[in-house]
C-alpha atoms as a PDB file:
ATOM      1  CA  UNK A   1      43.264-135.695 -91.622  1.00  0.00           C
ATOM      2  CA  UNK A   2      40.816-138.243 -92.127  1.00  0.00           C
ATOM      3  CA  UNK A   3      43.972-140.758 -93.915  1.00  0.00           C
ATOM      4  CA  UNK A   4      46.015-139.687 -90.244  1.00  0.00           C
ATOM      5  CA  UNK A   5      43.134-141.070 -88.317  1.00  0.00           C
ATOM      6  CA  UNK A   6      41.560-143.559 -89.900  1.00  0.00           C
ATOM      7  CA  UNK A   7      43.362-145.848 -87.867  1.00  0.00           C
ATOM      8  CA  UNK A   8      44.213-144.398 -84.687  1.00  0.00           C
ATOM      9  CA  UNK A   9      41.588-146.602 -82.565  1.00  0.00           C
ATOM     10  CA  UNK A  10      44.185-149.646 -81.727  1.00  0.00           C
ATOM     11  CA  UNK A  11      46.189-146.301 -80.030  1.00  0.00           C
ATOM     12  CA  UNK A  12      44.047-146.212 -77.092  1.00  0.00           C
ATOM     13  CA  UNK A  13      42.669-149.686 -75.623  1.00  0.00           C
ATOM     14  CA  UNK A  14      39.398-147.935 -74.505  1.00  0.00           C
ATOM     15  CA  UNK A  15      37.183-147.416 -77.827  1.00  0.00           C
ATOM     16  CA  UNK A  16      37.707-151.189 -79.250  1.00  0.00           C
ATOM     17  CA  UNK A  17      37.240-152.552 -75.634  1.00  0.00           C
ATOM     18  CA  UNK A  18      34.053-151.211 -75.135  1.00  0.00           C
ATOM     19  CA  UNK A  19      32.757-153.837 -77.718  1.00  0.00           C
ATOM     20  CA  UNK A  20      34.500-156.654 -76.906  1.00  0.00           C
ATOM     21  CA  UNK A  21      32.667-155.876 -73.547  1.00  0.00           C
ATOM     22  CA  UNK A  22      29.363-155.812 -74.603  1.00  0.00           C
ATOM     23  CA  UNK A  23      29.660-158.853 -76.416  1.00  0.00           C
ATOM     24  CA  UNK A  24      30.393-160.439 -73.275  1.00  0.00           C
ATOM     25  CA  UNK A  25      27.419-159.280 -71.381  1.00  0.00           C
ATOM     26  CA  UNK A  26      24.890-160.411 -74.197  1.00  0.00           C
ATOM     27  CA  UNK A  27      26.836-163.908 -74.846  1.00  0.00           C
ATOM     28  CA  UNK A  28      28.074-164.834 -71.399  1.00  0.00           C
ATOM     29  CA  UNK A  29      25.394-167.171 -69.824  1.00  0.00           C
ATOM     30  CA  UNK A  30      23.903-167.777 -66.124  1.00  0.00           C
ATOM     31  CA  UNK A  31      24.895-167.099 -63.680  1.00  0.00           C
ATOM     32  CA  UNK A  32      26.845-164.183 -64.646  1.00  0.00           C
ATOM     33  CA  UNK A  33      28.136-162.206 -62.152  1.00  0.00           C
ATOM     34  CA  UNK A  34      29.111-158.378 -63.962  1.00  0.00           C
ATOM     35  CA  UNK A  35      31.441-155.967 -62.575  1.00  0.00           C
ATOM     36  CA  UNK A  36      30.699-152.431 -63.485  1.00  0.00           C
ATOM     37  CA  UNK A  37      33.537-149.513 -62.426  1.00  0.00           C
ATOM     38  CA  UNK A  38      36.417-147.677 -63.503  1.00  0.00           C
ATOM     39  CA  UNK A  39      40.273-148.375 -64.838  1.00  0.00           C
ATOM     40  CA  UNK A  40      40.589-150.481 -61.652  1.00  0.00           C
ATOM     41  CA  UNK A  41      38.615-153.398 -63.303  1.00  0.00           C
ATOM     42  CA  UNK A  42      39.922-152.576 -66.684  1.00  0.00           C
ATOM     43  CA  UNK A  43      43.334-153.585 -65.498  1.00  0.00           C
ATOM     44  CA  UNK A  44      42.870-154.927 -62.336  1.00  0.00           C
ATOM     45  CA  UNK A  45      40.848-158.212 -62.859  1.00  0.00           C
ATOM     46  CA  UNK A  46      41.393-161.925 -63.480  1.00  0.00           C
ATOM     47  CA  UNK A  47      38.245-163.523 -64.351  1.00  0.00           C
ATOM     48  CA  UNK A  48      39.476-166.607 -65.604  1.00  0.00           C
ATOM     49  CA  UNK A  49      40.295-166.914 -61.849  1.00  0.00           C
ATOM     50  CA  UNK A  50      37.046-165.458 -60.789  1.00  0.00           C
ATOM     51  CA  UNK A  51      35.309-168.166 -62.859  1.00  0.00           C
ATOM     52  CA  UNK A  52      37.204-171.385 -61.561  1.00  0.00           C
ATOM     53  CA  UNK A  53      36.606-169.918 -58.064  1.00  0.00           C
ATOM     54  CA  UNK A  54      33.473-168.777 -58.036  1.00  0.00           C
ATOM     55  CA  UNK A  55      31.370-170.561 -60.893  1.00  0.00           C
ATOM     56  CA  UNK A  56      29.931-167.442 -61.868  1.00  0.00           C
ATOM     57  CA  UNK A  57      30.700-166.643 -65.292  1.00  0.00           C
ATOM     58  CA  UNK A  58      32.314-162.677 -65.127  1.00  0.00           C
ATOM     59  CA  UNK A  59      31.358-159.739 -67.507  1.00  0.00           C
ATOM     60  CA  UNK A  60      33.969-157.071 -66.865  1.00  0.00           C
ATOM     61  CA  UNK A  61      32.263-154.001 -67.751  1.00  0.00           C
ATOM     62  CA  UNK A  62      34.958-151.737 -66.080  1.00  0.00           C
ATOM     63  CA  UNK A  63      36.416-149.133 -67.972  1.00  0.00           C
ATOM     64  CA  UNK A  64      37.054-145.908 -66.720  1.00  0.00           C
ATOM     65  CA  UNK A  65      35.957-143.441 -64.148  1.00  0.00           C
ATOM     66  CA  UNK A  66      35.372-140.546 -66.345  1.00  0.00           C
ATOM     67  CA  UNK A  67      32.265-142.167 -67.521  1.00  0.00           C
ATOM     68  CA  UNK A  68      30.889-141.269 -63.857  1.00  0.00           C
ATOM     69  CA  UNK A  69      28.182-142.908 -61.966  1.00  0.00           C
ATOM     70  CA  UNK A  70      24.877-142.577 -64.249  1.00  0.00           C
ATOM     71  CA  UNK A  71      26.652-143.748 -67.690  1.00  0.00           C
ATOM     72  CA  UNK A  72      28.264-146.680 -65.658  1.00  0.00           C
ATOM     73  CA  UNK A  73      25.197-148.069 -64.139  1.00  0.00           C
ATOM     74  CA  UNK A  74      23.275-147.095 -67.627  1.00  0.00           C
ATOM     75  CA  UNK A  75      25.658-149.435 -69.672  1.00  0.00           C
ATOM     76  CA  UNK A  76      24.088-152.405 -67.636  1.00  0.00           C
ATOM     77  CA  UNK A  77      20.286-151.376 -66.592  1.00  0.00           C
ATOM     78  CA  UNK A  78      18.742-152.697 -69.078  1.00  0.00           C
ATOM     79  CA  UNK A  79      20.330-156.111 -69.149  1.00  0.00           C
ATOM     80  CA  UNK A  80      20.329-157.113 -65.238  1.00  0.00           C
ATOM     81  CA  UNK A  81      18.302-160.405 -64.963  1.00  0.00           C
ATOM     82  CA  UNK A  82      17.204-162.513 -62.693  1.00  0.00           C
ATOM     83  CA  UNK A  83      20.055-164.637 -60.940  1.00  0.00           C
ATOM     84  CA  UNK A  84      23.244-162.214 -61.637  1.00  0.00           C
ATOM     85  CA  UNK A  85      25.385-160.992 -59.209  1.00  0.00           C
ATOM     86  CA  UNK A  86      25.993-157.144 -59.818  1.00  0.00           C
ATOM     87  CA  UNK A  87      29.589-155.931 -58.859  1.00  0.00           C
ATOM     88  CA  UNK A  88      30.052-152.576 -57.853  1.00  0.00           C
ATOM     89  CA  UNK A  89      34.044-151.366 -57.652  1.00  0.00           C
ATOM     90  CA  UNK A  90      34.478-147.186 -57.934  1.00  0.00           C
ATOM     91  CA  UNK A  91      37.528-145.621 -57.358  1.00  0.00           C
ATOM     92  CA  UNK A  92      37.017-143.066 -54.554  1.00  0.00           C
ATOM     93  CA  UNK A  93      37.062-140.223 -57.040  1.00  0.00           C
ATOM     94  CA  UNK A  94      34.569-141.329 -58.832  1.00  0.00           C
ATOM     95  CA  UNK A  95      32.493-141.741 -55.087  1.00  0.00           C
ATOM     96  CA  UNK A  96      33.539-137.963 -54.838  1.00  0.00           C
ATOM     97  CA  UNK A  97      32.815-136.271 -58.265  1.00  0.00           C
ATOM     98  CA  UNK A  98      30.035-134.208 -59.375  1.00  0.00           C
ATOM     99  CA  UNK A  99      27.939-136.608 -61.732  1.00  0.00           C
ATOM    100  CA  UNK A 100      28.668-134.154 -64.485  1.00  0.00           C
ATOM    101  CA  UNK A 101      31.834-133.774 -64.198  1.00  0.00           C
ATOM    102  CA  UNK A 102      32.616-136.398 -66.969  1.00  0.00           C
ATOM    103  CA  UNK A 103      35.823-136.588 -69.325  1.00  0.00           C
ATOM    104  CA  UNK A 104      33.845-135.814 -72.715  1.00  0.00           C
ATOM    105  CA  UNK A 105      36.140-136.893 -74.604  1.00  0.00           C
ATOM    106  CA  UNK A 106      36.161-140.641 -73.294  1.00  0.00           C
ATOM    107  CA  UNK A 107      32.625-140.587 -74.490  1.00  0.00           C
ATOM    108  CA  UNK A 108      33.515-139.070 -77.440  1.00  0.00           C
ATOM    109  CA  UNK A 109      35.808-142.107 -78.423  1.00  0.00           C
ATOM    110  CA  UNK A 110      33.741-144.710 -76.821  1.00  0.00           C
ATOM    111  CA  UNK A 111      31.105-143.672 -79.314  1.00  0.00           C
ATOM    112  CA  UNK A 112      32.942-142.970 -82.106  1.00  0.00           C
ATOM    113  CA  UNK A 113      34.029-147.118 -82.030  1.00  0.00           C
ATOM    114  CA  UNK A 114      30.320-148.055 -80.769  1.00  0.00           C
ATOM    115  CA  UNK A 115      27.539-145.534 -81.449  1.00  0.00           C
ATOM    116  CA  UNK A 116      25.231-147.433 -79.898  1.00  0.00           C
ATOM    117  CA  UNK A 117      26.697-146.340 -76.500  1.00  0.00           C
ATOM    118  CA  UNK A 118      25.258-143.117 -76.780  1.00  0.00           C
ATOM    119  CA  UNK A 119      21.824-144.791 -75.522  1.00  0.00           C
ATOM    120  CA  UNK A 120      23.931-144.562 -72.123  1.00  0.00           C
ATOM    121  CA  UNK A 121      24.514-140.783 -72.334  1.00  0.00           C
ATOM    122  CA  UNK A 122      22.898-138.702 -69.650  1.00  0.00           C
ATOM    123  CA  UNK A 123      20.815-135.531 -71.059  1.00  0.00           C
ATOM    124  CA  UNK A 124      23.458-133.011 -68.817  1.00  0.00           C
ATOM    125  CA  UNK A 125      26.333-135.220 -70.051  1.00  0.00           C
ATOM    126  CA  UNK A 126      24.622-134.301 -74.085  1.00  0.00           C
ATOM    127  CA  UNK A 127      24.498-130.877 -73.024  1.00  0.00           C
ATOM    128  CA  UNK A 128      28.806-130.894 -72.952  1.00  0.00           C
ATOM    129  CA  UNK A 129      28.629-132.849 -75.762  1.00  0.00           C
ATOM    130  CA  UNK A 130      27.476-130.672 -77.846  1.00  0.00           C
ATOM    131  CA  UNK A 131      29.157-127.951 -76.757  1.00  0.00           C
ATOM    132  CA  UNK A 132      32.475-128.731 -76.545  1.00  0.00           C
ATOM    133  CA  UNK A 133      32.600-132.499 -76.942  1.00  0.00           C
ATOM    134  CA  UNK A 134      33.594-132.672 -80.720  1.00  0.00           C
ATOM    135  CA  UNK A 135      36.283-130.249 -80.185  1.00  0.00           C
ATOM    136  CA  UNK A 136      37.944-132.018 -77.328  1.00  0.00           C
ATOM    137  CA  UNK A 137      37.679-135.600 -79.586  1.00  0.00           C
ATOM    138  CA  UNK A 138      39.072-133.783 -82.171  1.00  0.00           C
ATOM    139  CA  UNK A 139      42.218-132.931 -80.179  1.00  0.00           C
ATOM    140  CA  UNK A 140      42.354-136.363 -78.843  1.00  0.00           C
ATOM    141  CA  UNK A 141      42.414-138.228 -82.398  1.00  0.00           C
ATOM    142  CA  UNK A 142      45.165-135.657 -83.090  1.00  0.00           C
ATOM    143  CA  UNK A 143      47.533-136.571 -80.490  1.00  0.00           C
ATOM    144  CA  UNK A 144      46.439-140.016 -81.060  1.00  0.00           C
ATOM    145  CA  UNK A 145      47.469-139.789 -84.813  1.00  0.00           C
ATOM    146  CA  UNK A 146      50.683-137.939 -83.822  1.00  0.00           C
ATOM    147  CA  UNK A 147      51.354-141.516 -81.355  1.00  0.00           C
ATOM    148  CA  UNK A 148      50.619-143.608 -84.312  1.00  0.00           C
ATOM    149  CA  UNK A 149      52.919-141.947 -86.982  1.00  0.00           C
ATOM    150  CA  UNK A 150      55.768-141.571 -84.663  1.00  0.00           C
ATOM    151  CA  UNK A 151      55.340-145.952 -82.664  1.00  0.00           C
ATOM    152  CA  UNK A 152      55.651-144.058 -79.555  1.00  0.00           C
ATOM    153  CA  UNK A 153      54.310-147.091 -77.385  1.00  0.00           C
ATOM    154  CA  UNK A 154      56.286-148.768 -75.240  1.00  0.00           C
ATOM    155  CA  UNK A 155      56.423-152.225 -74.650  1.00  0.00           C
ATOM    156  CA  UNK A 156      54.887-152.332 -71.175  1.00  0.00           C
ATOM    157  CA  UNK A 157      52.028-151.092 -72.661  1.00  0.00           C
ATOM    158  CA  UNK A 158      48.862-153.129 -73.344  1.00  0.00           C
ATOM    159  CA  UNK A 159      47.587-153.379 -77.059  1.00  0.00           C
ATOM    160  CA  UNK A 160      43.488-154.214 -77.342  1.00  0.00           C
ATOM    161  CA  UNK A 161      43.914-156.878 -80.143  1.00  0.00           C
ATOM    162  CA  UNK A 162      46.687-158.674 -78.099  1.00  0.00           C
ATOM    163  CA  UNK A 163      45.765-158.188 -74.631  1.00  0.00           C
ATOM    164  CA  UNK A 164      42.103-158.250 -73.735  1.00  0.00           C
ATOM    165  CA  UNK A 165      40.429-161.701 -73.567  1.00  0.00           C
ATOM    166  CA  UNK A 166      36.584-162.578 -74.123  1.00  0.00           C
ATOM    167  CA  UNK A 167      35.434-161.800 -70.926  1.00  0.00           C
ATOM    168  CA  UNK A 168      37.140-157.976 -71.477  1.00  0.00           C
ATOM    169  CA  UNK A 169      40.164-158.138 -68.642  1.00  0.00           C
ATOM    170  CA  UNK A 170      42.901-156.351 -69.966  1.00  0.00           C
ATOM    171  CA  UNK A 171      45.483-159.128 -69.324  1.00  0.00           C
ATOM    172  CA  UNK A 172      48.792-157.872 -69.770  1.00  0.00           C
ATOM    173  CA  UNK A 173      49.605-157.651 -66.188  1.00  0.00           C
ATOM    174  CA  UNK A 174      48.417-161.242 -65.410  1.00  0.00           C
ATOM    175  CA  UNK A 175      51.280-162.633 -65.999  1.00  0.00           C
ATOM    176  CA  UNK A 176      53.993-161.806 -63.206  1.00  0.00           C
ATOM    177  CA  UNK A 177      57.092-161.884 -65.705  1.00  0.00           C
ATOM    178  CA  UNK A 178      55.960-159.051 -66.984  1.00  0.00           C
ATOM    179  CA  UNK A 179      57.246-155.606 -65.090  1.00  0.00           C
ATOM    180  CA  UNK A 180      54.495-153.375 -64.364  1.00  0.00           C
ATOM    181  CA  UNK A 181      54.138-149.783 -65.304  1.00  0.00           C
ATOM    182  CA  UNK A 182      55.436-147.402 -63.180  1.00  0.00           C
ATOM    183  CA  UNK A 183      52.501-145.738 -60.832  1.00  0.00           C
ATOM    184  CA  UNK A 184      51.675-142.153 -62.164  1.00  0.00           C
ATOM    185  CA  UNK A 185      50.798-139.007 -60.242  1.00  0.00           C
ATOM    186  CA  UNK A 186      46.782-140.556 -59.781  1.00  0.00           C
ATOM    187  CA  UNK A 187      45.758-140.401 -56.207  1.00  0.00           C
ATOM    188  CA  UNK A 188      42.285-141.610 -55.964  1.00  0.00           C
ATOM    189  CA  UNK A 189      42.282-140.366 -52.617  1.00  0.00           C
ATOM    190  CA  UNK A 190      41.182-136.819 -52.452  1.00  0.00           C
ATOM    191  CA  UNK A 191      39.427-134.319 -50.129  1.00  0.00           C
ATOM    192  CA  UNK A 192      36.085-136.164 -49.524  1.00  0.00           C
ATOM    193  CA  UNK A 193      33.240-133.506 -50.018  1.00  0.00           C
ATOM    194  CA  UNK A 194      30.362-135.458 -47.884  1.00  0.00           C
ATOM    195  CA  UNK A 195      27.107-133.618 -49.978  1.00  0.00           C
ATOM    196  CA  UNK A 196      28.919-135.127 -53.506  1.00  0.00           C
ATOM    197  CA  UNK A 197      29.339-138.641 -51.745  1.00  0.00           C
ATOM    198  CA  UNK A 198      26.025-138.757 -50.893  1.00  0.00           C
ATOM    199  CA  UNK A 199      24.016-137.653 -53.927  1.00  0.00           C
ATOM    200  CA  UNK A 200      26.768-140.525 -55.697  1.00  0.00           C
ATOM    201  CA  UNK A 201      25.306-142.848 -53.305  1.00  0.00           C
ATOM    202  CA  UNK A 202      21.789-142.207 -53.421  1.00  0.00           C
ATOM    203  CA  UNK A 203      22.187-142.915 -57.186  1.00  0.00           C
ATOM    204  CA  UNK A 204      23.441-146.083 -56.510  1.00  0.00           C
ATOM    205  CA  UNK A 205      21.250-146.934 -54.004  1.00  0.00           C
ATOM    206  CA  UNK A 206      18.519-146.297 -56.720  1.00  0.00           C
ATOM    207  CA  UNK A 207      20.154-148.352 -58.899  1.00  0.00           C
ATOM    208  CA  UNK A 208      20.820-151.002 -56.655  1.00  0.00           C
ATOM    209  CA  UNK A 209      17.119-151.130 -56.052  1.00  0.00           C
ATOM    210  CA  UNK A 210      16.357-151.925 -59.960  1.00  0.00           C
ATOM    211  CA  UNK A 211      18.511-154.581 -59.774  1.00  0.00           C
ATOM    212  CA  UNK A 212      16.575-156.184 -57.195  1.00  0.00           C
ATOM    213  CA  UNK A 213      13.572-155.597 -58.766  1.00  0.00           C
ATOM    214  CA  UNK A 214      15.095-157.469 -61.560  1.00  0.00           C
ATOM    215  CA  UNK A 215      15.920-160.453 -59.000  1.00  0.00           C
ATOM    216  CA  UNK A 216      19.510-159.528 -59.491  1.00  0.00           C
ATOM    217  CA  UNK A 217      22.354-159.388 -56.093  1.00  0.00           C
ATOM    218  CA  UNK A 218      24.263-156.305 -55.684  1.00  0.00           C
ATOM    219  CA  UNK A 219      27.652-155.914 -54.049  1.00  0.00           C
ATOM    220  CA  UNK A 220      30.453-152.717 -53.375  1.00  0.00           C
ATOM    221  CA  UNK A 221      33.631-153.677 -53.021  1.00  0.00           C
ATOM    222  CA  UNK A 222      36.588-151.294 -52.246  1.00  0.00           C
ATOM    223  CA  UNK A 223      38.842-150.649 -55.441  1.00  0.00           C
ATOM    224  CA  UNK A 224      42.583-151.694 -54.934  1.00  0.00           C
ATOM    225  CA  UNK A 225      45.054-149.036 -54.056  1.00  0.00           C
ATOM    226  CA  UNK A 226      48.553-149.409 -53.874  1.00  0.00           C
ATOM    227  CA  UNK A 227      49.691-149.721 -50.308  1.00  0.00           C
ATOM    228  CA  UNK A 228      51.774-146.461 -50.391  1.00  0.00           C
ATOM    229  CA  UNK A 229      48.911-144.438 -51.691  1.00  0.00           C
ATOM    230  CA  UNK A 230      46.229-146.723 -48.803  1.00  0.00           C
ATOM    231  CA  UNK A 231      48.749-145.850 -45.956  1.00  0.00           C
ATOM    232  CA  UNK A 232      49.173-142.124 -47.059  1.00  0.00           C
ATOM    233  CA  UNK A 233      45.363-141.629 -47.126  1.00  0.00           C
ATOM    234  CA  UNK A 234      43.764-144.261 -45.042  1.00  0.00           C
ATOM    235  CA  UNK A 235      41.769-141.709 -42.737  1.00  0.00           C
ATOM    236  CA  UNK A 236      40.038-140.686 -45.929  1.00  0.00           C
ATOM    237  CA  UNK A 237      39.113-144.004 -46.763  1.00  0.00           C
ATOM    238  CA  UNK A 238      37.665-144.776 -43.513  1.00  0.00           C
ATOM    239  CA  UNK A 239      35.453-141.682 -43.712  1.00  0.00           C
ATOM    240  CA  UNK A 240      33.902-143.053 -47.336  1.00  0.00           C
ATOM    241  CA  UNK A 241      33.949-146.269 -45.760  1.00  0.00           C
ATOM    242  CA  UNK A 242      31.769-144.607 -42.923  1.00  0.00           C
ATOM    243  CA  UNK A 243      29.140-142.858 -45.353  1.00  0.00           C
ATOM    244  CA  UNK A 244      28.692-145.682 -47.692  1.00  0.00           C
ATOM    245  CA  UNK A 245      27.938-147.833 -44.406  1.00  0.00           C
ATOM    246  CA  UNK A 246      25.637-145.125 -43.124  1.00  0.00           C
ATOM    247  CA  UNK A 247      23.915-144.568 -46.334  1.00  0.00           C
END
């Protein structure tokens, strides 16, 4: 088992990114201007663009939703300073979610490849951790050794070592030659439930509130949906669009 997995972290691009991003927020020098979020930043940013454009020099922290709100925000907390411009882009979902409701097994990975992540773990977030978490990693390394031993990635796929730059975009999709994945069955767009939204929001309105103290900015922007999925649901967005305003 252990000869199966011993290599299995350039499967997923999540584990070995994690680093690359932290790096990034310790090296990367004033003004810095750090987007924290999900997948959508992950795969969804240019910040060699952001830089020529802007002059603030981009840490991509975005990696994915299942981290939820308080491991997010933790990731950064302690290294807002004075001068940065703090990013906030969740997908809706992650707006909606119960804060505990993480995907253990991302954290499971993340730390596995970085241990000193688990500084950002929440105490209800330990609490699944340790009883189930190991089981569900174990599973995942599985199916990621069975991925490994059988080259089952296709060539639209993004590889860590190839495809994420210093400032940790995943840049595959950057270049418009290359055809984009085909959109899966994700619809960040659910059935709002107002109480969640708002105990999500006065979390990051506490947070928001450090970073000032810290003489940071702080910004939320909307996360990009594809038009189909905007059109389909845009009633729901307007009612997050009306709490987050409110609140």
């Amino acid at each position: 088992l252990l000869w199966l997995t011993s290599g299995v972290g350039a499967v997923s691009p999540l584990p070995p990114a994690t680093r690359v991003k932290h790096t990034r927020l310790q090296s990367a020098p004033a003004p810095r201007m750090i987007l924290i979020g999900g997948s959508n930043l992950l795969f969804g940013i240019d910040s060699t663009m952001i830089e020529q454009q802007t002059g603030y020099n981009p840490v991509n922290m975005g990696l994915i939703g299942g981290l939820r709100i308080d491991y997010i925000t933790n990731e950064i907390r302690n290294d807002v300073r004075e001068g940065d411009l703090v990013v906030l882009c969740l997908e809706y979902n992650t707006l909606n979610a119960a804060p505990n409701s993480d995907e253990t097994q991302v954290i499971m990975g993340v730390a596995a490849r970085r241990p000193a992540n688990l500084k950002f773990v929440t105490w209800p977030q330990w609490r699944r951790l340790l009883d189930q978490g190991a089981v569900e990693y174990l599973g995942v390394v599985f199916r990621q050794a069975v991925a490994s031993i059988s080259n089952r990635r296709g060539d639209d796929e993004a590889v860590i070592d190839e495809d994420m730059n210093i400032y940790g975009d995943l840049t595959r999709y950057h270049n418009p030659s290359v055809k984009a994945r085909k959109q899966g069955g994700q619809n960040t767009l659910v059935k709002i439930q107002p109480e969640g939204v708002r105990a999500n929001i006065a979390r990051l309105n506490a947070f928001s509130a450090h970073c000032r103290e810290r003489g940071a900015e702080i910004a939320f922007v909307y996360p990009p949906l594809p038009r189909t999925h905007y059109e389909h649901g845009q009633t729901l967005a307007r009612r997050f669009h009306r709490l987050l305003r409110d609140e």
